[in-house]
N, C-alpha and C. Protein backbone atom coordinates (compact mmCIF):
# COMPACT_ATOMS: atom_id res chain seq x y z
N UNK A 1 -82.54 3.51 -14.16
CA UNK A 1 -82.71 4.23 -12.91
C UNK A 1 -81.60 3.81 -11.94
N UNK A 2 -80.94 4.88 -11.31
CA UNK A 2 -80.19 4.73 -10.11
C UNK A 2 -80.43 3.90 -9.17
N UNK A 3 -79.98 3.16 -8.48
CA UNK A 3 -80.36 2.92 -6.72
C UNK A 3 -79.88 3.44 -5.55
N UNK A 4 -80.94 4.19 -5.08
CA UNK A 4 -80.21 5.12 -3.92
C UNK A 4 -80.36 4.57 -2.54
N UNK A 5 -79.66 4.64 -1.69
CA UNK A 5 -79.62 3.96 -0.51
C UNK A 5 -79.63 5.08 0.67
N UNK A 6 -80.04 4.57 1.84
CA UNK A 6 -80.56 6.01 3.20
C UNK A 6 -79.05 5.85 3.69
N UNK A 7 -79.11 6.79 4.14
CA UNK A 7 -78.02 7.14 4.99
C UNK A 7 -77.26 6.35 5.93
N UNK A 8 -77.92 5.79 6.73
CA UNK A 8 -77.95 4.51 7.70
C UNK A 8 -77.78 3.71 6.73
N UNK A 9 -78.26 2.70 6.41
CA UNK A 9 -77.79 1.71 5.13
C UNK A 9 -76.53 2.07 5.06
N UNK A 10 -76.17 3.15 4.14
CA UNK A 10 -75.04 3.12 3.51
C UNK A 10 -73.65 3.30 5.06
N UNK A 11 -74.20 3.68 5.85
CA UNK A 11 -73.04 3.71 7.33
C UNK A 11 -73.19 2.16 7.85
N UNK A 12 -73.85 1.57 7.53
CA UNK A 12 -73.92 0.20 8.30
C UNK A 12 -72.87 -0.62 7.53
N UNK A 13 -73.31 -0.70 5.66
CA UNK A 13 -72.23 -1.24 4.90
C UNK A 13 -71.11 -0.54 5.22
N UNK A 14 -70.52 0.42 5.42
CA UNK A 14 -68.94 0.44 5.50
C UNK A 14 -68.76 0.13 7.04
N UNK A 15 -69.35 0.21 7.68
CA UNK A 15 -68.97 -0.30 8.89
C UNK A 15 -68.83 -1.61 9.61
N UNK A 16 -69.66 -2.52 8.40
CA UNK A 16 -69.27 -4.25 8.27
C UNK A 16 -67.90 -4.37 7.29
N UNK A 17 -67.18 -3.21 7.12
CA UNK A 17 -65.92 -3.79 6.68
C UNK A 17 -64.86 -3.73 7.77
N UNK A 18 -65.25 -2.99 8.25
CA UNK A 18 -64.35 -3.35 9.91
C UNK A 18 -64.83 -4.10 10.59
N UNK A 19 -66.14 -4.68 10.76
CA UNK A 19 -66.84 -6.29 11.55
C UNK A 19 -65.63 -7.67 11.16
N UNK A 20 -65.93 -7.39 9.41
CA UNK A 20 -65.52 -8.25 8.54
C UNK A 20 -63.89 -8.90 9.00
N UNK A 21 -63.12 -7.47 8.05
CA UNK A 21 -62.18 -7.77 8.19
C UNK A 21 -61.40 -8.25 9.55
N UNK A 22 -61.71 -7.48 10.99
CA UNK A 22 -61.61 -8.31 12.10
C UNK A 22 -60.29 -7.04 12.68
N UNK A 23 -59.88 -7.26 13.72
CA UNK A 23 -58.69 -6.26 14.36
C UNK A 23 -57.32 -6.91 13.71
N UNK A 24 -55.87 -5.63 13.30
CA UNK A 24 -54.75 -5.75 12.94
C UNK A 24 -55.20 -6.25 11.41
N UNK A 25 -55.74 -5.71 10.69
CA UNK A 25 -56.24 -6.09 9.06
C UNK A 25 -54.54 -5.72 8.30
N UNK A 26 -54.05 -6.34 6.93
CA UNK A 26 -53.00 -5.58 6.43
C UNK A 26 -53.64 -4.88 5.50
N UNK A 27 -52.68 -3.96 4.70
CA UNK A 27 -52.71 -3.27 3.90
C UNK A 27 -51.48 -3.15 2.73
N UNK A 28 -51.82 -4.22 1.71
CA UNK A 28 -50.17 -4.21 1.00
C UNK A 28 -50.55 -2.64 0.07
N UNK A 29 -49.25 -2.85 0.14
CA UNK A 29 -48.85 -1.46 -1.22
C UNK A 29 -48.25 -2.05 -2.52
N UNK A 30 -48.83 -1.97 -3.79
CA UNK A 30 -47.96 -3.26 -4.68
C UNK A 30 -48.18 -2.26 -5.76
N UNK A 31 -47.37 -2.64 -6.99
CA UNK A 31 -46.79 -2.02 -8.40
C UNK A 31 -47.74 -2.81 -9.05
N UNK A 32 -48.04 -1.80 -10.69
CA UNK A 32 -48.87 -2.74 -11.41
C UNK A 32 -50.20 -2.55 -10.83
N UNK A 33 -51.00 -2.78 -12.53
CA UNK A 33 -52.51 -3.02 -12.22
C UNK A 33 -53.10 -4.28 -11.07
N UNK A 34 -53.84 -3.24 -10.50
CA UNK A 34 -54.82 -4.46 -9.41
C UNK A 34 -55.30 -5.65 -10.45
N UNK A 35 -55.96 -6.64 -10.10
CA UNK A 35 -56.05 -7.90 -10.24
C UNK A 35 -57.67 -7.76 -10.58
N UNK A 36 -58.10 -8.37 -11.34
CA UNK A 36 -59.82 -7.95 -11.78
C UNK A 36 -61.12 -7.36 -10.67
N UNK A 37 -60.37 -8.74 -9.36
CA UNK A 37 -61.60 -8.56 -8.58
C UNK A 37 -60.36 -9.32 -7.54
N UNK A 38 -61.12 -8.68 -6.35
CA UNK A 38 -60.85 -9.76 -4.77
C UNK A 38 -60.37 -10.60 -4.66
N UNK A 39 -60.87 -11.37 -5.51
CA UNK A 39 -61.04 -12.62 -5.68
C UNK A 39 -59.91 -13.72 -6.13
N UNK A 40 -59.12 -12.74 -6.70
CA UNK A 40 -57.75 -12.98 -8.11
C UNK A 40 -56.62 -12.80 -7.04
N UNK A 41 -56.02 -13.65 -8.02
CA UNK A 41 -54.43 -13.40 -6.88
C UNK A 41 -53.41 -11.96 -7.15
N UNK A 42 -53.01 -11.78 -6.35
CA UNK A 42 -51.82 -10.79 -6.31
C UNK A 42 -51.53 -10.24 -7.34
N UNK A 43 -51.37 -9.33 -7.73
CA UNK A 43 -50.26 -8.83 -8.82
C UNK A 43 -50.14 -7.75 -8.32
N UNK A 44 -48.94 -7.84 -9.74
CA UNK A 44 -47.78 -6.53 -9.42
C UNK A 44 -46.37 -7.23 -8.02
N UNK A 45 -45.55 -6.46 -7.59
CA UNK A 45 -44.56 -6.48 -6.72
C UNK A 45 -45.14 -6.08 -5.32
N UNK A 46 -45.00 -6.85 -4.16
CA UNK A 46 -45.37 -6.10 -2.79
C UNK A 46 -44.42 -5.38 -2.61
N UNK A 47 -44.68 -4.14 -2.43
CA UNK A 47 -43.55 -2.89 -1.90
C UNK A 47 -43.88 -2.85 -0.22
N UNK A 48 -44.91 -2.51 0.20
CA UNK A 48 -44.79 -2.57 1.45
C UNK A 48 -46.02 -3.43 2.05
N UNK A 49 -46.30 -3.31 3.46
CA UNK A 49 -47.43 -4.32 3.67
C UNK A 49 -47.16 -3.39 5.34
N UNK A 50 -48.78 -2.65 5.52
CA UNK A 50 -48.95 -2.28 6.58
C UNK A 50 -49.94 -2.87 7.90
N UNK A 51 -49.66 -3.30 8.90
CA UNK A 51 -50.76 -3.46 9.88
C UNK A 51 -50.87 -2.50 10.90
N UNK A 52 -52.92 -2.50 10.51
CA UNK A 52 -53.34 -1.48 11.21
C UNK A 52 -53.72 -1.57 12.51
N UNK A 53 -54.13 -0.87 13.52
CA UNK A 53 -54.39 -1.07 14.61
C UNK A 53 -55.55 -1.32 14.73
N UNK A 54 -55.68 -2.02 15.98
CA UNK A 54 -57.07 -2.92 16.72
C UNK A 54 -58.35 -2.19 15.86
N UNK A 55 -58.20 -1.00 16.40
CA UNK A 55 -59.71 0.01 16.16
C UNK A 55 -58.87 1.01 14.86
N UNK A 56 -59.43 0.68 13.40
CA UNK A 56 -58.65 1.21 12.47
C UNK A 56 -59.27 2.19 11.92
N UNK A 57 -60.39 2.02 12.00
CA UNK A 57 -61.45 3.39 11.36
C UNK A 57 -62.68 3.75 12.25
N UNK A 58 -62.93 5.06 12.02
CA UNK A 58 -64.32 5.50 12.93
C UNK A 58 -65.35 5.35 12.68
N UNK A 59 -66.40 5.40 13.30
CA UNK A 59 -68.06 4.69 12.60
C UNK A 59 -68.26 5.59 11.50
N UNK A 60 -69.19 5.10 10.57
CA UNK A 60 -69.22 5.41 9.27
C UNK A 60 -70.09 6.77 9.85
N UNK A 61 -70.17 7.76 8.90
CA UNK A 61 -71.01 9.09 9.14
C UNK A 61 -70.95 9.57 7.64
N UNK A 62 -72.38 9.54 7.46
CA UNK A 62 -72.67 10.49 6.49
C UNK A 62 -72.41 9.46 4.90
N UNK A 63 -71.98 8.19 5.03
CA UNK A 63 -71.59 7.34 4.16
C UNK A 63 -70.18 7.66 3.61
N UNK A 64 -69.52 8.00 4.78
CA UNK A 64 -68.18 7.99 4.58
C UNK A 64 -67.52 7.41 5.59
N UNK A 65 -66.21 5.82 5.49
CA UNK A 65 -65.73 5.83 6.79
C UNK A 65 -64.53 6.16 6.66
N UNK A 66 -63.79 6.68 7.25
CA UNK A 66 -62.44 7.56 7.73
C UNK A 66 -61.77 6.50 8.77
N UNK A 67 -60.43 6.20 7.92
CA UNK A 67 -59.37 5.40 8.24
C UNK A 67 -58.74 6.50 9.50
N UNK A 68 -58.19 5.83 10.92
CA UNK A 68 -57.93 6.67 11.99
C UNK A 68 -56.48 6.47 12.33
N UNK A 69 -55.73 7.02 12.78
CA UNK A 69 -54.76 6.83 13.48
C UNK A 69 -53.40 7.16 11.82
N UNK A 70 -54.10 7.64 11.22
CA UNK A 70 -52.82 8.40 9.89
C UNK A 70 -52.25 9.37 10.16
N UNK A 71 -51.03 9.57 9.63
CA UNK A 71 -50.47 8.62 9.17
C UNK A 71 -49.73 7.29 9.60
N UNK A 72 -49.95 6.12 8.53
CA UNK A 72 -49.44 4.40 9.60
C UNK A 72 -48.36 4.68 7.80
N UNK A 73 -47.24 3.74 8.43
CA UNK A 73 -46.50 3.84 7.88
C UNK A 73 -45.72 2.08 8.40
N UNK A 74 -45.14 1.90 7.55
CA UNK A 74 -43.88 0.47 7.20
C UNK A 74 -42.94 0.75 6.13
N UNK A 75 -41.54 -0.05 6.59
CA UNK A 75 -40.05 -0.05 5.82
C UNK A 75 -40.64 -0.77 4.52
N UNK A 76 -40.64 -0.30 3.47
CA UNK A 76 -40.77 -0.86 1.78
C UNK A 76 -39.99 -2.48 2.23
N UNK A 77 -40.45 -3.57 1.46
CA UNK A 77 -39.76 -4.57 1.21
C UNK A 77 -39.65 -4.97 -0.32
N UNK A 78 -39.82 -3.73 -0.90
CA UNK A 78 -39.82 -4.37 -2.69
C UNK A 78 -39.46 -2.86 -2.90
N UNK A 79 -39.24 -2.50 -4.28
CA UNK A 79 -39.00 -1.33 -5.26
C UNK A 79 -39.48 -1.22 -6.65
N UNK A 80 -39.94 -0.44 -6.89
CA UNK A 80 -41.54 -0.18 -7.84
C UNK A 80 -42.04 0.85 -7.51
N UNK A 81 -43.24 1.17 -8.67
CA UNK A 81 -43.93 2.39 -8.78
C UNK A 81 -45.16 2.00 -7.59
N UNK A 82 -45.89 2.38 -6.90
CA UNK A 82 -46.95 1.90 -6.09
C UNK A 82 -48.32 2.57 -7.10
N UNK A 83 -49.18 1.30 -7.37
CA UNK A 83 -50.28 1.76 -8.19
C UNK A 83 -51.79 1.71 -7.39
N UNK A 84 -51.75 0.32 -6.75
CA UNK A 84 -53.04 -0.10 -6.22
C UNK A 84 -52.40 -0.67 -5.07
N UNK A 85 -53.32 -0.83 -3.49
CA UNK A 85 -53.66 -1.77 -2.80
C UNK A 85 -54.39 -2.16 -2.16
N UNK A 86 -54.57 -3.74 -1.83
CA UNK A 86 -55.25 -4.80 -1.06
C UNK A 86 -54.99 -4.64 0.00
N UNK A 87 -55.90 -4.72 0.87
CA UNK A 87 -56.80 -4.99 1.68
C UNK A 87 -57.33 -6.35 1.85
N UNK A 88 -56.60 -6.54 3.31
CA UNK A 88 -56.78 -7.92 3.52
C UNK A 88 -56.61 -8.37 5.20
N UNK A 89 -57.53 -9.49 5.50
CA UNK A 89 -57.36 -10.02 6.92
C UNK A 89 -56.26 -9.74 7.53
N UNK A 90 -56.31 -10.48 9.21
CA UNK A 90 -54.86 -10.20 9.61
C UNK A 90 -53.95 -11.00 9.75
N UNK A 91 -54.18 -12.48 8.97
CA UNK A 91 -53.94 -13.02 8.83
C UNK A 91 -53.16 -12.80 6.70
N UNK A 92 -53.71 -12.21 6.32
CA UNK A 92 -52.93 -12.05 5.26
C UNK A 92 -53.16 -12.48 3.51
N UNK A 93 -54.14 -13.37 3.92
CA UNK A 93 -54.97 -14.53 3.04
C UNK A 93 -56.11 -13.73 2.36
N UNK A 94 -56.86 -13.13 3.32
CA UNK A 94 -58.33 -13.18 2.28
C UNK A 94 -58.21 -11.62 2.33
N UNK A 95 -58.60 -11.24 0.72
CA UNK A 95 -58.21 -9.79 0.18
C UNK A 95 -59.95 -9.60 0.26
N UNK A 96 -60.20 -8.13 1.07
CA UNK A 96 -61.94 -7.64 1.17
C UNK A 96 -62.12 -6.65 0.33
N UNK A 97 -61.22 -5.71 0.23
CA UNK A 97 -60.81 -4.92 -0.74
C UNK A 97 -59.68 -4.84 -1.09
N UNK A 98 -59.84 -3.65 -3.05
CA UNK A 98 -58.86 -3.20 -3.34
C UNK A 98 -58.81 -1.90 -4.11
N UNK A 99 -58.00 -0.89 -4.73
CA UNK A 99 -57.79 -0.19 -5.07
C UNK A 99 -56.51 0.82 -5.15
N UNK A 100 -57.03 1.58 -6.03
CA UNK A 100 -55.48 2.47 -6.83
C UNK A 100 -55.09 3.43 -5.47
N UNK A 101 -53.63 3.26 -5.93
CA UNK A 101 -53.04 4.35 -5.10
C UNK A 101 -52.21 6.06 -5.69
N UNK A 102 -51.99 6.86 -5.02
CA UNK A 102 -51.36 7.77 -5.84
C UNK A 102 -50.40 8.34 -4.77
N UNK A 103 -49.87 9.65 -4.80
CA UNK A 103 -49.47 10.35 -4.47
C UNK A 103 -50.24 11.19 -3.57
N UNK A 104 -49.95 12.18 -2.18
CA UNK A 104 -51.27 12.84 -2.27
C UNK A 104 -51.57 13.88 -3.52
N UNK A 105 -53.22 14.29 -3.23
CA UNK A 105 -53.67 15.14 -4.49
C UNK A 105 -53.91 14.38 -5.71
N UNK A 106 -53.20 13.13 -6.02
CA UNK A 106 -53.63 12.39 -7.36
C UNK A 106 -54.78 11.67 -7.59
N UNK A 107 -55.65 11.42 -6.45
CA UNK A 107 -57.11 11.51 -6.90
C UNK A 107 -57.23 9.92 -6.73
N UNK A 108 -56.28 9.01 -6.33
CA UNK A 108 -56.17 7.67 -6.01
C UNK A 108 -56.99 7.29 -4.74
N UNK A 109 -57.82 6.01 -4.38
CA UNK A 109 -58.85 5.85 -3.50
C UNK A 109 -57.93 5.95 -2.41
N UNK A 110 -56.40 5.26 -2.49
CA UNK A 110 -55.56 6.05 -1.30
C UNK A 110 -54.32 6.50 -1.35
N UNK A 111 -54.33 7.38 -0.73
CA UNK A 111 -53.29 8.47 -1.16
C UNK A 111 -51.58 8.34 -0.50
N UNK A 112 -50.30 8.04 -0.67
CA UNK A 112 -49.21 7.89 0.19
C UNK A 112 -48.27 8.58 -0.16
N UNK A 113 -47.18 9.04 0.48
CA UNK A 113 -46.03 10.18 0.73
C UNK A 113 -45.45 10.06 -0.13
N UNK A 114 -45.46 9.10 -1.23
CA UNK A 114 -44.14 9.02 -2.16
C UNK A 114 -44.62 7.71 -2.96
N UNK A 115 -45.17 7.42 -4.56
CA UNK A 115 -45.44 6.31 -5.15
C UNK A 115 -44.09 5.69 -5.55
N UNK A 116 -42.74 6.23 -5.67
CA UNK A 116 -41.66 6.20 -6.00
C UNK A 116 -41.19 4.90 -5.00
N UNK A 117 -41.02 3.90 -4.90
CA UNK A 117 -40.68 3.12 -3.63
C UNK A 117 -39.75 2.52 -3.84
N UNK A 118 -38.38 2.78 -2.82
CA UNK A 118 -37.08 2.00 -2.59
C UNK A 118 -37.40 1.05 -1.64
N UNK A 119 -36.78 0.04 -1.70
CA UNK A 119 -36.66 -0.90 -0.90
C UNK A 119 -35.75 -0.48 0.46
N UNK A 120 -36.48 -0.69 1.96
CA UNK A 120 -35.71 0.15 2.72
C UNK A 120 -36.16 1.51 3.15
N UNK A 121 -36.83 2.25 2.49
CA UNK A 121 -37.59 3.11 2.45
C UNK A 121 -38.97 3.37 3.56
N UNK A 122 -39.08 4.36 4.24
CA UNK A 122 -40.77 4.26 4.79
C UNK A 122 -41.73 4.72 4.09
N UNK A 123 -42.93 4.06 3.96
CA UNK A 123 -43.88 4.36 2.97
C UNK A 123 -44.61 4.79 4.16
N UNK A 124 -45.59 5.82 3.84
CA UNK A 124 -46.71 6.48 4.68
C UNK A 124 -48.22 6.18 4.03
N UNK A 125 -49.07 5.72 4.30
CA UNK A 125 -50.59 6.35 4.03
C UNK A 125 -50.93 7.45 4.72
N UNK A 126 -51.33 8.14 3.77
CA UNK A 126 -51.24 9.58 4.45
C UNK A 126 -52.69 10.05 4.65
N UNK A 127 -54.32 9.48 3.67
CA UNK A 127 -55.09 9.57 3.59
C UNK A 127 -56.00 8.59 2.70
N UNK A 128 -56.73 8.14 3.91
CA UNK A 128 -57.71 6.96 2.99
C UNK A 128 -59.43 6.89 3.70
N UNK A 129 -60.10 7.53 2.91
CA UNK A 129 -61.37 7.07 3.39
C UNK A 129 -62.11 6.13 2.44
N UNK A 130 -63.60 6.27 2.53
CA UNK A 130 -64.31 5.10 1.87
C UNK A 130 -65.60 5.66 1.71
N UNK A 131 -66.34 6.15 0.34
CA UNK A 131 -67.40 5.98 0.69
C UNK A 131 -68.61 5.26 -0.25
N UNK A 132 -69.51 4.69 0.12
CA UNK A 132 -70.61 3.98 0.19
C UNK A 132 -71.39 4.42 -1.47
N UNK A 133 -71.36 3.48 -2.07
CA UNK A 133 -72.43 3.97 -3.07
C UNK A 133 -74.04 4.41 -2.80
N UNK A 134 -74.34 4.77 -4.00
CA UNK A 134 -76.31 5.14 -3.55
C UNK A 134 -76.58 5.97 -3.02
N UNK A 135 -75.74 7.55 -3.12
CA UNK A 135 -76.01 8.47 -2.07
C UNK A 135 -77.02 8.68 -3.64
């Protein structure tokens, strides 16, 4: 059997990931498979590494929260394919989440202007929401 969760529930959990993570969170962009879990160190190449602003996403609705102020964008500091990224404090250290990236339209949890990345280059997130298991 499934576990389904109310509506509320599921807006409260995504909305303790912005409690969590705290104001100016990064966002690397890196090559290569993500790392098993959170928990694991780095892999792949950092291509870019974005910080977001104070207030980064809007209250959760409907068990979806919607990243605000896109497109945020930073100069590439590596060159690589962009596959997955972490999600992490603003300090840089502790990864809360992670996941694949694509192109837009490629169906990746977040989507950016170009997976192709030169060093030197601006990388865009162009679209990233989140939503909540247990609907």
């Amino acid at each position: 059997m499934t576990i389904q969760l109310g509506t509320t529930l599921r807006n409260a959990l995504l909305d303790q990931i912005e409690t969590t993570a705290g104001t100016a969170p990064k966002v690397q962009i890196r090559s290569g498979a993500q790392p098993a879990n959170c928990a694991a160190a780095d892999s792949g190449t950092l291509l870019a590494e974005i910080t977001l602003d104070a207030d980064w996403a809007s209250a959760a609705s409907a068990g979806v929260k919607t990243f605000t102020g896109l497109p945020k964008s930073a100069v590439a500091s590596g060159t690589g394919t962009a596959a997955h990224y972490r999600f992490k404090d603003s300090a840089g250290t502790v990864t809360h989440m992670q996941g694949t990236v694509t192109a837009t339209g490629g169906g990746g949890d977040m989507t950016i202007d170009n997976t192709s990345v030169a060093s030197g280059q601006t990388v865009q997130i162009t679209s990233w929401t989140i939503t909540a298991p247990g609907a």
